[in-house]
PDB file of N, CA and C in Angstrom:
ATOM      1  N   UNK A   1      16.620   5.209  -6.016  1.00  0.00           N
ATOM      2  CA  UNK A   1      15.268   5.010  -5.542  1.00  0.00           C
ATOM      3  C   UNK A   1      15.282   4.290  -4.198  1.00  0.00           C
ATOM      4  N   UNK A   2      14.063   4.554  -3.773  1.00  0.00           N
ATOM      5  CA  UNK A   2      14.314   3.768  -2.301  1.00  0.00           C
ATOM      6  C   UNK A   2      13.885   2.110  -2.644  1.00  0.00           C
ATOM      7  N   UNK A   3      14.285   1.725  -1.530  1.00  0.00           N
ATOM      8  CA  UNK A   3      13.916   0.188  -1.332  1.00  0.00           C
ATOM      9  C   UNK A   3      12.326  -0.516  -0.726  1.00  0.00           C
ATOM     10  N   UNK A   4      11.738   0.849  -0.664  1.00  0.00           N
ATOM     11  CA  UNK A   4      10.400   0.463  -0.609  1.00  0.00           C
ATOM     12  C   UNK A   4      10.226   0.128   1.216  1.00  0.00           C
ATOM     13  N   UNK A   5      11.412   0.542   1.929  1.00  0.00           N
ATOM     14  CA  UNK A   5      10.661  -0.279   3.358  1.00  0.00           C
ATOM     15  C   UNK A   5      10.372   0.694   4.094  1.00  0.00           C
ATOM     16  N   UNK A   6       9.919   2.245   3.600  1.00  0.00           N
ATOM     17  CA  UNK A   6       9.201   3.156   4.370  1.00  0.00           C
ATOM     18  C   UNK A   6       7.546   2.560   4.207  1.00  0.00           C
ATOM     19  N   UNK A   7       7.466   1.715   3.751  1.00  0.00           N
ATOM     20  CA  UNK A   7       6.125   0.751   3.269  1.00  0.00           C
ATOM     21  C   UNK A   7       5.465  -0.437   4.194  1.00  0.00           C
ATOM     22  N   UNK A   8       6.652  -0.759   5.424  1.00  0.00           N
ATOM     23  CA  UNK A   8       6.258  -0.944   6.321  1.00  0.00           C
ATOM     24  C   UNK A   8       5.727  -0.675   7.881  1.00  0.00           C
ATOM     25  N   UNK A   9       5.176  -1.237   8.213  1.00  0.00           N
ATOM     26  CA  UNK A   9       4.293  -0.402   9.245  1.00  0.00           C
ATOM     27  C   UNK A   9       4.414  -1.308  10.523  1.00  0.00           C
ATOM     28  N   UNK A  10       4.931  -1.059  11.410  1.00  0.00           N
ATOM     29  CA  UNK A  10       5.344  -1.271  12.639  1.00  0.00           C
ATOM     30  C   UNK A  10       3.494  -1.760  13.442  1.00  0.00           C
ATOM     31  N   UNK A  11       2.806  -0.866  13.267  1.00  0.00           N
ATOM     32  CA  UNK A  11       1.436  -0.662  13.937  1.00  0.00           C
ATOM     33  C   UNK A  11       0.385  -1.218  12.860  1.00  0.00           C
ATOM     34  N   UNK A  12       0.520  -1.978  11.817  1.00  0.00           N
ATOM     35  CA  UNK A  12      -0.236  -2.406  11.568  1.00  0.00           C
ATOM     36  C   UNK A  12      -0.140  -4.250  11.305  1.00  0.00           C
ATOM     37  N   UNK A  13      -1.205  -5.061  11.402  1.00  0.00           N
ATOM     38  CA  UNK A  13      -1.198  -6.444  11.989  1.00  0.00           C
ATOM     39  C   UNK A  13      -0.850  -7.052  10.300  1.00  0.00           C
ATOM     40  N   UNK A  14      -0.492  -8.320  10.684  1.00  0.00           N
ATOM     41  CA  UNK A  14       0.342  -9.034   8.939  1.00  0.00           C
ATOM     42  C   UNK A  14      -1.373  -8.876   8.216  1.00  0.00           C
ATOM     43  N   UNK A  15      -2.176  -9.372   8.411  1.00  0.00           N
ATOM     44  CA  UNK A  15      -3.093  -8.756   6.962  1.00  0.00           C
ATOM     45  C   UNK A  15      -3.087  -7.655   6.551  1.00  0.00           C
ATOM     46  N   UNK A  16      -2.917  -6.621   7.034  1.00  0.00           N
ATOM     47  CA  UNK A  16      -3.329  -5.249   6.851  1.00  0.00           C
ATOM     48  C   UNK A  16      -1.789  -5.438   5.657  1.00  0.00           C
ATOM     49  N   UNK A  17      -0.895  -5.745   6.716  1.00  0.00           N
ATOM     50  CA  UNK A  17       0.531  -5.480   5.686  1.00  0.00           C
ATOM     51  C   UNK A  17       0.933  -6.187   4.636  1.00  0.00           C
ATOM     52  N   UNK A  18       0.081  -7.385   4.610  1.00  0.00           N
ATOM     53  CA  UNK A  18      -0.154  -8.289   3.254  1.00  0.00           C
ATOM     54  C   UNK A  18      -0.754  -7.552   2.238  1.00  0.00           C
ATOM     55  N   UNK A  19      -2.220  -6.538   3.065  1.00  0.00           N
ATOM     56  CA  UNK A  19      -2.588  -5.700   1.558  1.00  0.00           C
ATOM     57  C   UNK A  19      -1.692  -4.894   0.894  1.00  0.00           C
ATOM     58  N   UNK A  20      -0.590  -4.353   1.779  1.00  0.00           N
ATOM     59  CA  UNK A  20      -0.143  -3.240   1.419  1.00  0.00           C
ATOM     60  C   UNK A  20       0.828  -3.945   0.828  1.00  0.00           C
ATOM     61  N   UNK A  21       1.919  -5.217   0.843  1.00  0.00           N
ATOM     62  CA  UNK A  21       2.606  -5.668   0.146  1.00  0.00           C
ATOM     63  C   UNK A  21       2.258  -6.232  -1.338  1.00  0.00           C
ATOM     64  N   UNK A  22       1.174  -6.600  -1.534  1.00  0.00           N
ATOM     65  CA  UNK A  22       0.447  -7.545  -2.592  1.00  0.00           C
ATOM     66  C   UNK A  22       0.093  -6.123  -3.487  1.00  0.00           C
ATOM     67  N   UNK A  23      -0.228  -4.889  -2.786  1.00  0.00           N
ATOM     68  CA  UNK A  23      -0.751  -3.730  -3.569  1.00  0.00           C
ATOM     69  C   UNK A  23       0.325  -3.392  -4.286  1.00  0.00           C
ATOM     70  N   UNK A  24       1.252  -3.007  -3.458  1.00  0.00           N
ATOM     71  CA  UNK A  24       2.440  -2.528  -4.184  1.00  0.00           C
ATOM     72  C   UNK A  24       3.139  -3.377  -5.266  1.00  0.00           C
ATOM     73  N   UNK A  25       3.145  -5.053  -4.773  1.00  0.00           N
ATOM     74  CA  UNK A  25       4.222  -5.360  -5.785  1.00  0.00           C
ATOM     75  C   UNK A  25       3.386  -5.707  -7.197  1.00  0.00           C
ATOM     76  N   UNK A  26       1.588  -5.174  -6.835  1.00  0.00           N
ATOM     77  CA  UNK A  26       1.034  -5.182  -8.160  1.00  0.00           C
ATOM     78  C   UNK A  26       1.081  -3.920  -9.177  1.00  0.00           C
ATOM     79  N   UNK A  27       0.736  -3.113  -8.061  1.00  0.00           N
ATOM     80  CA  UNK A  27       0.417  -1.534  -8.196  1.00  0.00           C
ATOM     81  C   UNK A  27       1.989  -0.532  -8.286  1.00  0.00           C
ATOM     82  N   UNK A  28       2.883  -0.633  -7.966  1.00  0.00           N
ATOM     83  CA  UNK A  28       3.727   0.400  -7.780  1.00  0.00           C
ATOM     84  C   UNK A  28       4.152   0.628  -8.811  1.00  0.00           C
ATOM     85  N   UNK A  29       4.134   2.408  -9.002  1.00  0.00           N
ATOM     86  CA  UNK A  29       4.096   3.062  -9.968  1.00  0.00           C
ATOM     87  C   UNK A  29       2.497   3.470 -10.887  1.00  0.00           C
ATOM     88  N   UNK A  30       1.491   2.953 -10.114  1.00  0.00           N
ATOM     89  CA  UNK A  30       0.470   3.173 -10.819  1.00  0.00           C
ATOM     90  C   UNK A  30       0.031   4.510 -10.450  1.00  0.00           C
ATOM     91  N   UNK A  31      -1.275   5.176 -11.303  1.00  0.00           N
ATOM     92  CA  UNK A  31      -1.800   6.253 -10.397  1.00  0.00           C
ATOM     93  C   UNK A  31      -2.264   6.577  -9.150  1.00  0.00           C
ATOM     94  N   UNK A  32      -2.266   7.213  -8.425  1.00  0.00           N
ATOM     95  CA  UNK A  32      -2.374   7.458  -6.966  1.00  0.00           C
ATOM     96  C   UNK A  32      -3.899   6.612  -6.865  1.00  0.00           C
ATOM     97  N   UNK A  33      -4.869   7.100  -7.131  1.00  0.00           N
ATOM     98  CA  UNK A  33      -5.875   6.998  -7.421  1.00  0.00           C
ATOM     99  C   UNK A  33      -5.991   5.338  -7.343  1.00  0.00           C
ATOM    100  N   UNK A  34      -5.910   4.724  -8.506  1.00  0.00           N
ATOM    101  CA  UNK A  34      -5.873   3.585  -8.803  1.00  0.00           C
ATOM    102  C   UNK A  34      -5.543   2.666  -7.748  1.00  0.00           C
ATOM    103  N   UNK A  35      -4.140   2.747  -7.022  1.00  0.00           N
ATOM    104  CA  UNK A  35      -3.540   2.308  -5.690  1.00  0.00           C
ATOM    105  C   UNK A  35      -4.624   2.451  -4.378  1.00  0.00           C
ATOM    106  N   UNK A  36      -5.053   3.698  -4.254  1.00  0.00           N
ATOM    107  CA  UNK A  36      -6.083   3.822  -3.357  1.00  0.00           C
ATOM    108  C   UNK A  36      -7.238   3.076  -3.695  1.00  0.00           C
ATOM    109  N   UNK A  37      -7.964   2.907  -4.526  1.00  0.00           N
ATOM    110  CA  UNK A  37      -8.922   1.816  -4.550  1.00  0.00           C
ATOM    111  C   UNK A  37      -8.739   0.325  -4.635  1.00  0.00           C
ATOM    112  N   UNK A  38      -7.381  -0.107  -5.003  1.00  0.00           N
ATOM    113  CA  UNK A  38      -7.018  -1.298  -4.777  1.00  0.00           C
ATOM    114  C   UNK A  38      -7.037  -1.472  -2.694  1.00  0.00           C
ATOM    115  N   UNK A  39      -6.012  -0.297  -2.581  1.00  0.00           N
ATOM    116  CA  UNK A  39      -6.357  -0.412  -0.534  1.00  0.00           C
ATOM    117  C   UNK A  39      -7.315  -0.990  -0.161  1.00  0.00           C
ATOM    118  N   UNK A  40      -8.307  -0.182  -0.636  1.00  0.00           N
ATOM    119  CA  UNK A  40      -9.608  -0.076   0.445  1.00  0.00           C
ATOM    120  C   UNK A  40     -10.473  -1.378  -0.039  1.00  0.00           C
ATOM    121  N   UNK A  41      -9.692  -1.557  -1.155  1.00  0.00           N
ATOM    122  CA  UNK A  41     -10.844  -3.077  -1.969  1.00  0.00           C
ATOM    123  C   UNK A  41     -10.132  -4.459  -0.848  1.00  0.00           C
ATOM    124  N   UNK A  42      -8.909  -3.831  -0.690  1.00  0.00           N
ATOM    125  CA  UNK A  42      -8.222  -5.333  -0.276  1.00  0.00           C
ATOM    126  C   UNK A  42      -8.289  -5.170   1.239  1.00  0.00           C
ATOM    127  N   UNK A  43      -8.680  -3.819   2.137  1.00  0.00           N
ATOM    128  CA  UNK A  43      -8.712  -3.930   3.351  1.00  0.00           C
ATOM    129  C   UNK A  43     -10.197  -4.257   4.042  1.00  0.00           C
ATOM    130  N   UNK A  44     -11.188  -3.967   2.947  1.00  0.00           N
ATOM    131  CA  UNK A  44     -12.676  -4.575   2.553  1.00  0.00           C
ATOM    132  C   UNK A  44     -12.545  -5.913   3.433  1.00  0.00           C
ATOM    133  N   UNK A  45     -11.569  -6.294   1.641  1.00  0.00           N
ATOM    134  CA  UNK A  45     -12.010  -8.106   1.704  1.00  0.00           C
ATOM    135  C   UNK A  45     -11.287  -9.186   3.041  1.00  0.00           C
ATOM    136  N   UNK A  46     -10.435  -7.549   4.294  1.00  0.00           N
ATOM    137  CA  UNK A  46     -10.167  -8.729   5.222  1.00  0.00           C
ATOM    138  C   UNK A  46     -10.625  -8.262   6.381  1.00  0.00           C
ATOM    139  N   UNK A  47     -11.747  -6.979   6.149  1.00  0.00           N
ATOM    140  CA  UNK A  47     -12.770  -6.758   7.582  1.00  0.00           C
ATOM    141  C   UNK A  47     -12.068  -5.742   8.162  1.00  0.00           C
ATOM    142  N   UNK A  48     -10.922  -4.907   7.630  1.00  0.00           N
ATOM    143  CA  UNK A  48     -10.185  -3.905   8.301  1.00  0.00           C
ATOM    144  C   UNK A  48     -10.769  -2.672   7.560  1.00  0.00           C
ATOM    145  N   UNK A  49     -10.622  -1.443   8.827  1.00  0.00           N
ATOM    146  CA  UNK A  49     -10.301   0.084   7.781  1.00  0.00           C
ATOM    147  C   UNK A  49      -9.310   0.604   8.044  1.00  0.00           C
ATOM    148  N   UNK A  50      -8.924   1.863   7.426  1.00  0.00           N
ATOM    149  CA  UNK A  50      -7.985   2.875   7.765  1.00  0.00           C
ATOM    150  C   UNK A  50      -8.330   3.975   7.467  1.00  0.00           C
ATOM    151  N   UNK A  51      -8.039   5.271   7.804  1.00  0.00           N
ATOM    152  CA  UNK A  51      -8.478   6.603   7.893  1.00  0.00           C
ATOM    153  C   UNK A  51      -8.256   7.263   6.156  1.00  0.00           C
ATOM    154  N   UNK A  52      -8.772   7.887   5.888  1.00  0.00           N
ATOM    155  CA  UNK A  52      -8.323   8.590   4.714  1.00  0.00           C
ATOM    156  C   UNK A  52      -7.082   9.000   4.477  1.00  0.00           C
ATOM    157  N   UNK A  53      -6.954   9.532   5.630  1.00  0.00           N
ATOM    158  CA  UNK A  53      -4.951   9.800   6.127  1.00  0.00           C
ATOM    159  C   UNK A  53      -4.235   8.765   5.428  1.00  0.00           C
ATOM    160  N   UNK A  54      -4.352   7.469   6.160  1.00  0.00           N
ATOM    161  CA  UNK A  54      -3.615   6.326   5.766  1.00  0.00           C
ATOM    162  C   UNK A  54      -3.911   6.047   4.497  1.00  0.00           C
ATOM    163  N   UNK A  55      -4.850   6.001   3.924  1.00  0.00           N
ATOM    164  CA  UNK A  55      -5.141   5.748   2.506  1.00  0.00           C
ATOM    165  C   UNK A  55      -4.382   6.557   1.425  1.00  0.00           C
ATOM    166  N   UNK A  56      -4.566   7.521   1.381  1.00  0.00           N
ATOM    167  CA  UNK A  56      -3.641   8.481   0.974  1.00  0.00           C
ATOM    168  C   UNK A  56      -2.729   8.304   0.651  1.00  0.00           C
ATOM    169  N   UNK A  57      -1.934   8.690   2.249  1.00  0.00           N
ATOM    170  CA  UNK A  57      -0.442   8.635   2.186  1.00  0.00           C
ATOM    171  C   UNK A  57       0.566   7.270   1.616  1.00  0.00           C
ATOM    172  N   UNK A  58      -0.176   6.512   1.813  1.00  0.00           N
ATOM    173  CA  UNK A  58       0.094   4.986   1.259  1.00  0.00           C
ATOM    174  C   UNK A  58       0.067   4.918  -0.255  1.00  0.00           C
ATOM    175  N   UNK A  59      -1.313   4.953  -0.214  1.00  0.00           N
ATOM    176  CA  UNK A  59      -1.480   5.476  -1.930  1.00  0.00           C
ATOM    177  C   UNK A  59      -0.222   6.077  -2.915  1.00  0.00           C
ATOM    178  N   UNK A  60       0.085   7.288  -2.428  1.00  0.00           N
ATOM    179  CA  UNK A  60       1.005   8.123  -2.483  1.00  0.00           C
ATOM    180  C   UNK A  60       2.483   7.678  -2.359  1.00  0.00           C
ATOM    181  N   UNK A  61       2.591   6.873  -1.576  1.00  0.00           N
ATOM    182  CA  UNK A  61       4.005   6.491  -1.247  1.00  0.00           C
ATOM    183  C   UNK A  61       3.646   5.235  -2.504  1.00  0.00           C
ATOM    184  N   UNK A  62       2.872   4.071  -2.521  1.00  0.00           N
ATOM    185  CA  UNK A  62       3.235   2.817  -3.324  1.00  0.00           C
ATOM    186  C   UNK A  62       3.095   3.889  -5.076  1.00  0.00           C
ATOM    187  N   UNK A  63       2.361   4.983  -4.893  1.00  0.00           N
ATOM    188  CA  UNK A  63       2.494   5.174  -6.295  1.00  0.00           C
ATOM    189  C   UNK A  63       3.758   5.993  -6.809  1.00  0.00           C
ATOM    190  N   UNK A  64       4.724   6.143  -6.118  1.00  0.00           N
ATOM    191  CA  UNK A  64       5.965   6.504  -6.217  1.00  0.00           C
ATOM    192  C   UNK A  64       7.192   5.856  -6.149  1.00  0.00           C
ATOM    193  N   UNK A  65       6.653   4.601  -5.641  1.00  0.00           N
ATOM    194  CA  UNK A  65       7.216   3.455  -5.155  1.00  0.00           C
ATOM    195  C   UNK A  65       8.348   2.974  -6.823  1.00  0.00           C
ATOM    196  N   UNK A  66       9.374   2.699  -6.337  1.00  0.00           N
ATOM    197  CA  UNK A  66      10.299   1.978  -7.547  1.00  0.00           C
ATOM    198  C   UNK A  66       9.554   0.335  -7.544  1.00  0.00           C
ATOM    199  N   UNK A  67       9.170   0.073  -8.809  1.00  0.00           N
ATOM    200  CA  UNK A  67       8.445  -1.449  -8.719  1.00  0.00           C
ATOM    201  C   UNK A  67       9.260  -2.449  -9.602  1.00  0.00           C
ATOM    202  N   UNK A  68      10.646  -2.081  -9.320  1.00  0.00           N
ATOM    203  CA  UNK A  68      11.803  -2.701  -9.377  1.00  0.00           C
ATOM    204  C   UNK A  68      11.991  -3.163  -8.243  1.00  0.00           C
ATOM    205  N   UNK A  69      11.889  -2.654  -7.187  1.00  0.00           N
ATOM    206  CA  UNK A  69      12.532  -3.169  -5.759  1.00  0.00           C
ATOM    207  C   UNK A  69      11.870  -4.263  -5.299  1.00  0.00           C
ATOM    208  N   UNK A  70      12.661  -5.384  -4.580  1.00  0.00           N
ATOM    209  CA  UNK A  70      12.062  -6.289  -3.696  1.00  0.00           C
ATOM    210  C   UNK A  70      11.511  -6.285  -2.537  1.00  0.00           C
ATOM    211  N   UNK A  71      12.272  -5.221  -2.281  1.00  0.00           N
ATOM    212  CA  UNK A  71      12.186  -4.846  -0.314  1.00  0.00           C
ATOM    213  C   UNK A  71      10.999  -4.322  -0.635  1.00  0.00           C
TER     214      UNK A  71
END
């Protein structure tokens, strides 16, 4: 399995990547679905958006995500 650091994002600022870390090491392995509304709840609560694109694909990647890994 991977180590989870296609999960980081070069172009996005440390809150944005706090949601996406805090999502995953809650969420990974959950349903796609499920992951995506955690996103958009946690990019809400810090005044950011992202495109459906990004939602998605994120979604998609943390719900495939090994939630064994640290990285």
């Amino acid at each position: 399995m991977s180590d989870n650091s296609d999960l980081r994002h070069e172009d996005d600022d440390e809150a944005v990547q706090a949601v996406v870390d805090r999502v995953l090491s809650y969420q990974a392995g959950a349903p796609a679905d499920t992951v995506r509304q955690e996103l958009a709840e946690g990019l809400t609560r810090i005044g950011e958006e992202r495109s459906d694109d990004w939602l998605r694909s994120n979604a998609e990647r943390i719900s495939n995500a090994d939630p064994a890994s640290g990285e």
